[in-house]
Structures are given as structure tokens and as C-alpha cells.
Protein backbone atom coordinates (compact mmCIF):
# COMPACT_ATOMS: atom_id res chain seq x y z
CA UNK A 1 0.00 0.00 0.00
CA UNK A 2 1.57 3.68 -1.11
CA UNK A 3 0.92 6.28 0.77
CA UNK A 4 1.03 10.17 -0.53
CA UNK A 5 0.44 13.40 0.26
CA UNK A 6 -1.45 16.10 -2.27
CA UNK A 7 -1.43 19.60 -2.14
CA UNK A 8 -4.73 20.93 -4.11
CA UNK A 9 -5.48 24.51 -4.85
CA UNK A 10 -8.26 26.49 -5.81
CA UNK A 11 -8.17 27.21 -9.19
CA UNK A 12 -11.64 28.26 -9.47
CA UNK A 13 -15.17 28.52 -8.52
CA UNK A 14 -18.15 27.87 -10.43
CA UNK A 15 -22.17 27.79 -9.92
CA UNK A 16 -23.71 24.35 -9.91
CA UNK A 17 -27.48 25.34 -11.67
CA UNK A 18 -29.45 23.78 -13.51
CA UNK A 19 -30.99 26.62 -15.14
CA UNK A 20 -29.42 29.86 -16.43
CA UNK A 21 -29.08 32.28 -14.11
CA UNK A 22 -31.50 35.42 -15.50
CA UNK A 23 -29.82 38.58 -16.27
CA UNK A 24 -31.62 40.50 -13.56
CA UNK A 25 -30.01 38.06 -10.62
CA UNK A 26 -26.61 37.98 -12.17
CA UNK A 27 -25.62 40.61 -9.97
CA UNK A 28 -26.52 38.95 -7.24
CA UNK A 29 -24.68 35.82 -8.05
CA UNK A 30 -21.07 38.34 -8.59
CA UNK A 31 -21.93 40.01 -5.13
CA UNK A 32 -22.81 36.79 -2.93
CA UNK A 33 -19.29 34.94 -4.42
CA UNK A 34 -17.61 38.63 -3.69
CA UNK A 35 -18.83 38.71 -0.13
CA UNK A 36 -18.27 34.61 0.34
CA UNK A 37 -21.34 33.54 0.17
CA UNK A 38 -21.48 29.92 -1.83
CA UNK A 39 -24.87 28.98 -1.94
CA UNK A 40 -24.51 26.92 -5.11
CA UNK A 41 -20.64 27.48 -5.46
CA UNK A 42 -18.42 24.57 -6.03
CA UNK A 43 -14.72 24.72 -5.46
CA UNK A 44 -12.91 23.51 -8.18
CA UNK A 45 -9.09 21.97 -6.78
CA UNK A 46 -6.24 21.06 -8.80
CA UNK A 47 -3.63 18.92 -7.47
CA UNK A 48 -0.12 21.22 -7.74
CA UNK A 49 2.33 19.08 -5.32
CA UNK A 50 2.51 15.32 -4.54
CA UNK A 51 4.29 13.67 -1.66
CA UNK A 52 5.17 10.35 -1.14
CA UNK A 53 4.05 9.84 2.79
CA UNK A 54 7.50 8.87 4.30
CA UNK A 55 9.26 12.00 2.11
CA UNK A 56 6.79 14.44 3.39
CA UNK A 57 7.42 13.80 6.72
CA UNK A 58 11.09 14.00 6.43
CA UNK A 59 10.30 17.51 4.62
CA UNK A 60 8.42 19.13 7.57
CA UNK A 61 10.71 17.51 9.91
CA UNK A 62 13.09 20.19 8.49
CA UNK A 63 10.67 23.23 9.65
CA UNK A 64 11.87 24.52 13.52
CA UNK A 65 10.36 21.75 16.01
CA UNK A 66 7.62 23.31 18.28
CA UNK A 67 6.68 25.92 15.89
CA UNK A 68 3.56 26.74 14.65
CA UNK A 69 4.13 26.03 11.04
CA UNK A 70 5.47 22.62 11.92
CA UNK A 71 2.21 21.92 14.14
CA UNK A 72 0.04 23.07 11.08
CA UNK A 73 2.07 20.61 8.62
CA UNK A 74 1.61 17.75 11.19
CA UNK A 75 -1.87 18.04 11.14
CA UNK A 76 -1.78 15.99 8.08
CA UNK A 77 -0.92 12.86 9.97
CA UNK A 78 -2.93 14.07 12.75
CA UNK A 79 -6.02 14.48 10.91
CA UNK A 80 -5.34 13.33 7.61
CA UNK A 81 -5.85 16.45 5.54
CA UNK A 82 -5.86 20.22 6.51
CA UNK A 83 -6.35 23.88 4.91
CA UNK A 84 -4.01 26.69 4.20
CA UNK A 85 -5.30 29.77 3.48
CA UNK A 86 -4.40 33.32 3.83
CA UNK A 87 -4.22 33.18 7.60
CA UNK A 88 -1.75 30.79 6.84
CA UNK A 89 0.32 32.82 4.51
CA UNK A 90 3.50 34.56 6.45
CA UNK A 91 3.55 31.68 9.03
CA UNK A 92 4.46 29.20 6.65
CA UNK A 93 6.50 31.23 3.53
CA UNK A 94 8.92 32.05 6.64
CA UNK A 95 9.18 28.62 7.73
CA UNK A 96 10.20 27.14 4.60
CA UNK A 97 12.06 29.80 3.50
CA UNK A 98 14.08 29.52 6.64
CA UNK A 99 14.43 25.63 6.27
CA UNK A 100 15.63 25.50 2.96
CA UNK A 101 19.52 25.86 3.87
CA UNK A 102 18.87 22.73 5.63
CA UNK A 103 17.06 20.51 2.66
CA UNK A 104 18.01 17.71 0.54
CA UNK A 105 17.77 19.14 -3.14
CA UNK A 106 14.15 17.28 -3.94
CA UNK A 107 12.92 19.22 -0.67
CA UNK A 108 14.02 22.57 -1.72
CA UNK A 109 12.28 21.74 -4.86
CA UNK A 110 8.93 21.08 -2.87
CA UNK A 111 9.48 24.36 -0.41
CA UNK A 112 9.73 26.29 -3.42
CA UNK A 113 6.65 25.04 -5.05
CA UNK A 114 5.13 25.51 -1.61
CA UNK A 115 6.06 29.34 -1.79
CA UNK A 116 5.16 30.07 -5.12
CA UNK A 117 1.16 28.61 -4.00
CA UNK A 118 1.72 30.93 -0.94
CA UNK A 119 2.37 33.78 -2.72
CA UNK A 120 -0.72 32.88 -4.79
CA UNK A 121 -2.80 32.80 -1.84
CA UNK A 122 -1.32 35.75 -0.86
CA UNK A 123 -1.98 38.04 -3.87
CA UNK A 124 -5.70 36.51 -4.09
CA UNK A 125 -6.79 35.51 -0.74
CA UNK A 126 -9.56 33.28 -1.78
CA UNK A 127 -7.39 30.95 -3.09
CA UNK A 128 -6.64 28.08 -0.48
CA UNK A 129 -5.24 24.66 -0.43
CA UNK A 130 -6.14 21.33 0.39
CA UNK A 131 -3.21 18.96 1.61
CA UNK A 132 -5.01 15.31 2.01
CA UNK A 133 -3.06 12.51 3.11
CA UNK A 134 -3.43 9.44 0.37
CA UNK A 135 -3.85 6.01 0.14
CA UNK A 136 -3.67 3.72 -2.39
């Protein structure tokens, strides 16, 4: 049995209807999705970073023990997925940034992906990801 880890991230949003929305309520619609409302809204994720379990482990074993980035990253053993989201944001881009020096070459590779979907998040704060633990 294989074991990984997936990072998802919002990529968009989109209205699950079965009718056309009329052009008097589209308004509505735009404003409820502005002010994060999602009656109807369906998050679409795409998978952007994939883990195998034992190698993700060993990755946020490099972020400082005790700290509150590596108690957020731990909640996917914990609980078996978690959520990072804007709240999320300068936590974590300092903790990998400051754990790089200390990576194997495939982990700097994953703590830069893992910046670049931070600074996503961070220049459009609905975006969010998804990190779900895997099994096969």
C-alpha cells in the first residue's frame, strides 16, 4: 500500500445550476461569491504538489520543532488532511524559506513550489489549499 500526500489549490469557482441564471439576478450571483457567500458554489481543486508519505514527513521535519508552522504541517498525519489559506500565509513562507539551507535538493524543490502557492494565496486571498493525506 503507497501512501502520498497532495497539495490541491483552488483554481476556481463555479455555480452548480441547472438553469441559467436570468440577467436581472446575475448581480446577485457576482456580489454573494464577492462577499463569500457559496450557496450553489463549487470549489474547483487542482492537485499542484505530490508527496510520497514517508518523504513528506522528512520535509516538515526540516521546519523549527515546536513551531507553529510545523504543528500546522503535522496536522496531516494528525487528521489526515488540513487547509491553508491566507491566515496561513507569512507563518508558513517564513518557515520554509528559513528551512531551505537545511534541505536535501528534492525538498528545496517542494518548499519552493510551496512558496510560489503561498504567494498565490497571498496576492488573491480566496485561493486556499487542500493537503489530504493518500492512500492507495
Amino acid at each position: 500500500m503507497s501512501e502520498q500526500v497532495v497539495f490541491s489549490q483552488l483554481s476556481r469557482k463555479f455555480i452548480d445550476e441547472n438553469d441559467a441564471t436570468p440577467a436581472e439576478a446575475q448581480q446577485v450571483v457576482y456580489y454573494s461569491l464577492a462577499i463569500g457567500h457559496h450557496l450553489g458554489v463549487i470549489d474547483y481543486l487542482e492537485a499542484a504538489l505530490t508527496c510520497p508519505w514517508d518523504e513528506y514527513l522528512a520535509w516538515i521535519a526540516t521546519l523549527e520543532a515546536g513551531s507553529d508552522a510545523r504543528r500546522k504541517m503535522e496536522g496531516v498525519p494528525k487528521y489526515g488532511e488540513i487547509v491553508i489559506d491566507f491566515n496561513h500565509v507569512q507563518m508558513l513562507a517564513r518557515a520554509f524559506d528559513e528551512a531551505r539551507a537545511a534541505q536535501t535538493p528534492q525538498q528545496q524543490e517542494w518548499s519552493k513550489l510551496m512558496l510560489s502557492m503561498l504567494h498565490d494565496i497571498h496576492q488573491e486571498s480566496a485561493i486556499y489549499l487542500m493537503v489530504r493525506r493518500l492512500r492507495d
